[in-house]
C-alpha atoms as a PDB file:
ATOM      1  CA  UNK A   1      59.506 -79.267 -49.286  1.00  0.00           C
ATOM      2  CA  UNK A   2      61.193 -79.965 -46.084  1.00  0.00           C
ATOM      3  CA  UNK A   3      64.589 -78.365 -44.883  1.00  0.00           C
ATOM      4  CA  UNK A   4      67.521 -80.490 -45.478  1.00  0.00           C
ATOM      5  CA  UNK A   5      71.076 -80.061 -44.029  1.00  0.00           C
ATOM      6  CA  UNK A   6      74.958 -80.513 -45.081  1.00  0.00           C
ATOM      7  CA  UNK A   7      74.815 -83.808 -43.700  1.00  0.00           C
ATOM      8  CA  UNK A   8      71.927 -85.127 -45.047  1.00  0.00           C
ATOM      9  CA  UNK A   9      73.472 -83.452 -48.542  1.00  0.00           C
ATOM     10  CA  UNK A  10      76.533 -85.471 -48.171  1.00  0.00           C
ATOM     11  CA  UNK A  11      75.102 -88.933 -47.669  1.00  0.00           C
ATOM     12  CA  UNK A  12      73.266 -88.681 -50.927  1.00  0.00           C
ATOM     13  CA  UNK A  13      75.685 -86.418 -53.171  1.00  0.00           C
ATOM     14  CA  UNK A  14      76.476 -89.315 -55.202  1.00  0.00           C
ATOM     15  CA  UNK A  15      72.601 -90.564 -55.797  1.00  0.00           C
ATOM     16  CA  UNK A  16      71.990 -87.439 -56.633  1.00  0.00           C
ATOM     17  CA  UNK A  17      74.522 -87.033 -58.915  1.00  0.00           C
ATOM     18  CA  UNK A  18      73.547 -90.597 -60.649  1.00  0.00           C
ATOM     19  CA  UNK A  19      69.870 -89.547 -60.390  1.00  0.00           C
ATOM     20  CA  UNK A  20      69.081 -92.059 -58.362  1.00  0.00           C
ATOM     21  CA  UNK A  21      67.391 -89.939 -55.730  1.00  0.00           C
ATOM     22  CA  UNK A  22      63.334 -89.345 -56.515  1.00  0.00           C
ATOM     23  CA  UNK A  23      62.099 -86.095 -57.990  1.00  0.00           C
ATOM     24  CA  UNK A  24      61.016 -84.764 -55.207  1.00  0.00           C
ATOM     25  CA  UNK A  25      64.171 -85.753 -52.632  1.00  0.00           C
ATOM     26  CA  UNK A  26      66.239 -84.096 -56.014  1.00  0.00           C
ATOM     27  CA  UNK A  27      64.668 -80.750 -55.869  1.00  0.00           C
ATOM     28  CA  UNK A  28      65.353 -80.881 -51.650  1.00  0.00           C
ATOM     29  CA  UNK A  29      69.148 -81.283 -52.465  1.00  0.00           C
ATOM     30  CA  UNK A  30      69.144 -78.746 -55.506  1.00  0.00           C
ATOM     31  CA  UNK A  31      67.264 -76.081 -53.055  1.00  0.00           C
ATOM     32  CA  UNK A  32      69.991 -76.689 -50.404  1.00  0.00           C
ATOM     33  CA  UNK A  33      72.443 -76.794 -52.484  1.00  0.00           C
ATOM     34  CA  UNK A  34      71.931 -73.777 -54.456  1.00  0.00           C
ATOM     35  CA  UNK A  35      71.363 -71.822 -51.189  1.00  0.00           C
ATOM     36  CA  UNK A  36      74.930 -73.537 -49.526  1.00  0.00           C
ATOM     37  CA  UNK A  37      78.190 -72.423 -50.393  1.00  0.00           C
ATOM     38  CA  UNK A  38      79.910 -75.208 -48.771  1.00  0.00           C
ATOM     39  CA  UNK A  39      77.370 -77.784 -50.213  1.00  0.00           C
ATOM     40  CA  UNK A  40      77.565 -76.278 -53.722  1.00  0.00           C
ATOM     41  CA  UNK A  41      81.978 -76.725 -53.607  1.00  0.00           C
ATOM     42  CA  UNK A  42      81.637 -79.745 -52.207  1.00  0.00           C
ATOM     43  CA  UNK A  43      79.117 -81.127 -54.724  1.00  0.00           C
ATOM     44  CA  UNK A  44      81.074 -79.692 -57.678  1.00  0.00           C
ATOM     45  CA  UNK A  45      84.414 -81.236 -56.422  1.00  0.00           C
ATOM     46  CA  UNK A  46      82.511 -84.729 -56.051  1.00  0.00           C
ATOM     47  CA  UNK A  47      80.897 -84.550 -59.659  1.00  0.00           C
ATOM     48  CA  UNK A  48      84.598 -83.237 -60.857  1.00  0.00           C
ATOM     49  CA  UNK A  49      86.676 -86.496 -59.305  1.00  0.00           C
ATOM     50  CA  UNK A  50      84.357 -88.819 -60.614  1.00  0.00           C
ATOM     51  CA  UNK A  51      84.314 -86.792 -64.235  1.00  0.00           C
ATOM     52  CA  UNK A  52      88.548 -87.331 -63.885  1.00  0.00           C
ATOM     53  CA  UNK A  53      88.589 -91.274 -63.042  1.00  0.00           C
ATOM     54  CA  UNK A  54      85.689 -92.110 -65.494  1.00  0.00           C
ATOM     55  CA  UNK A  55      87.836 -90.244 -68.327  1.00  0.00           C
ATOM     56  CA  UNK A  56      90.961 -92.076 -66.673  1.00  0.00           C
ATOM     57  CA  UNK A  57      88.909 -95.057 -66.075  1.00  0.00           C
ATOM     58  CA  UNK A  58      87.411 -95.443 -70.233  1.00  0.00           C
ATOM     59  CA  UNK A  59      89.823 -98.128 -72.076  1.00  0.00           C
ATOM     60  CA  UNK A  60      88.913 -99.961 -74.630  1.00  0.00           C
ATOM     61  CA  UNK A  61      87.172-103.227 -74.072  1.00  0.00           C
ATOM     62  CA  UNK A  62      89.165-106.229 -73.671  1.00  0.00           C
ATOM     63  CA  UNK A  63      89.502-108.429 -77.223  1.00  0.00           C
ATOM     64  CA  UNK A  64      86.859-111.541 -77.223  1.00  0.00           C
ATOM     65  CA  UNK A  65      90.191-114.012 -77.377  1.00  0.00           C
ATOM     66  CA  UNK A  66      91.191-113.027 -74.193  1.00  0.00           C
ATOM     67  CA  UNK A  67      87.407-112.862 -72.734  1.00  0.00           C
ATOM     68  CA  UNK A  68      87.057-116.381 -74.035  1.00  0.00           C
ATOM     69  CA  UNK A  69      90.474-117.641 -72.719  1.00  0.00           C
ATOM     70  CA  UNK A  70      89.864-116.308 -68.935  1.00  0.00           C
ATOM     71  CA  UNK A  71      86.222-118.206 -68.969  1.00  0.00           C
ATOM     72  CA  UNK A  72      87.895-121.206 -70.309  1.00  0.00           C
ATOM     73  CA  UNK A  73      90.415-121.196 -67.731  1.00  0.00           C
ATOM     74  CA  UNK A  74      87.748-120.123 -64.948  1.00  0.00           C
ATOM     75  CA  UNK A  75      85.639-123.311 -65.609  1.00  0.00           C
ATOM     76  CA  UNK A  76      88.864-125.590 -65.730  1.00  0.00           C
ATOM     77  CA  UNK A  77      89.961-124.688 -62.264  1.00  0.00           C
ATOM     78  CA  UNK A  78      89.380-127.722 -59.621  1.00  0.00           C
ATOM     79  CA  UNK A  79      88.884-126.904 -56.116  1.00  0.00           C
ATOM     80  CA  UNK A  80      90.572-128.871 -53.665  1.00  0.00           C
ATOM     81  CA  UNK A  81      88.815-130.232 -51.113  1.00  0.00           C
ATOM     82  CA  UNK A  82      90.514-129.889 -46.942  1.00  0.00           C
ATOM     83  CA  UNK A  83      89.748-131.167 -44.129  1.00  0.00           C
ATOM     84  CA  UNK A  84      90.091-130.917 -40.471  1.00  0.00           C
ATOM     85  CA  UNK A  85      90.747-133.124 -37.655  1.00  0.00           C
ATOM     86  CA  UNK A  86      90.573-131.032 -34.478  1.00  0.00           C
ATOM     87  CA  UNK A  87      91.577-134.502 -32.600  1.00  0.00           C
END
């Protein structure tokens, strides 16, 4: 297992929080982690905000009339074609 540091911690706290990160790159954070106070708060405050805005985030999904209403009106829109005559 090679030594990791803060930084290297901090680019990947949020792969390793989706565990996204291989077993083996997992265990290198977990190890430094565990053994880094600043590491460990910083980790814990990351995995607490996104905790807060996926429980502020979670609504209920939106009713199939409107789904179908915003498609409809998606595939109606015309684009409107402009051009340019630099002379």
């Amino acid at each position: 297992m090679r030594e990791v540091d803060c930084g290297f911690v901090e680019e990947r706290v949020h792969q390793f929080l989706d565990g996204e990160l291989t077993e083996n790159e997992a265990d290198e954070l977990r190890h430094h982690i565990h053994a880094c106070a600043h590491c460990l708060d910083e980790t814990d405050l990351v995995d607490a905000l996104r905790k807060l805005v996926r429980r502020s985030c979670a609504c209920p999904p939106a009713p199939d009339t409107l789904r179908l209403r915003i498609v409809a009106h998606i595939k109606t829109v015309s684009v409107t074609r402009i051009e340019f005559d630099p002379s």
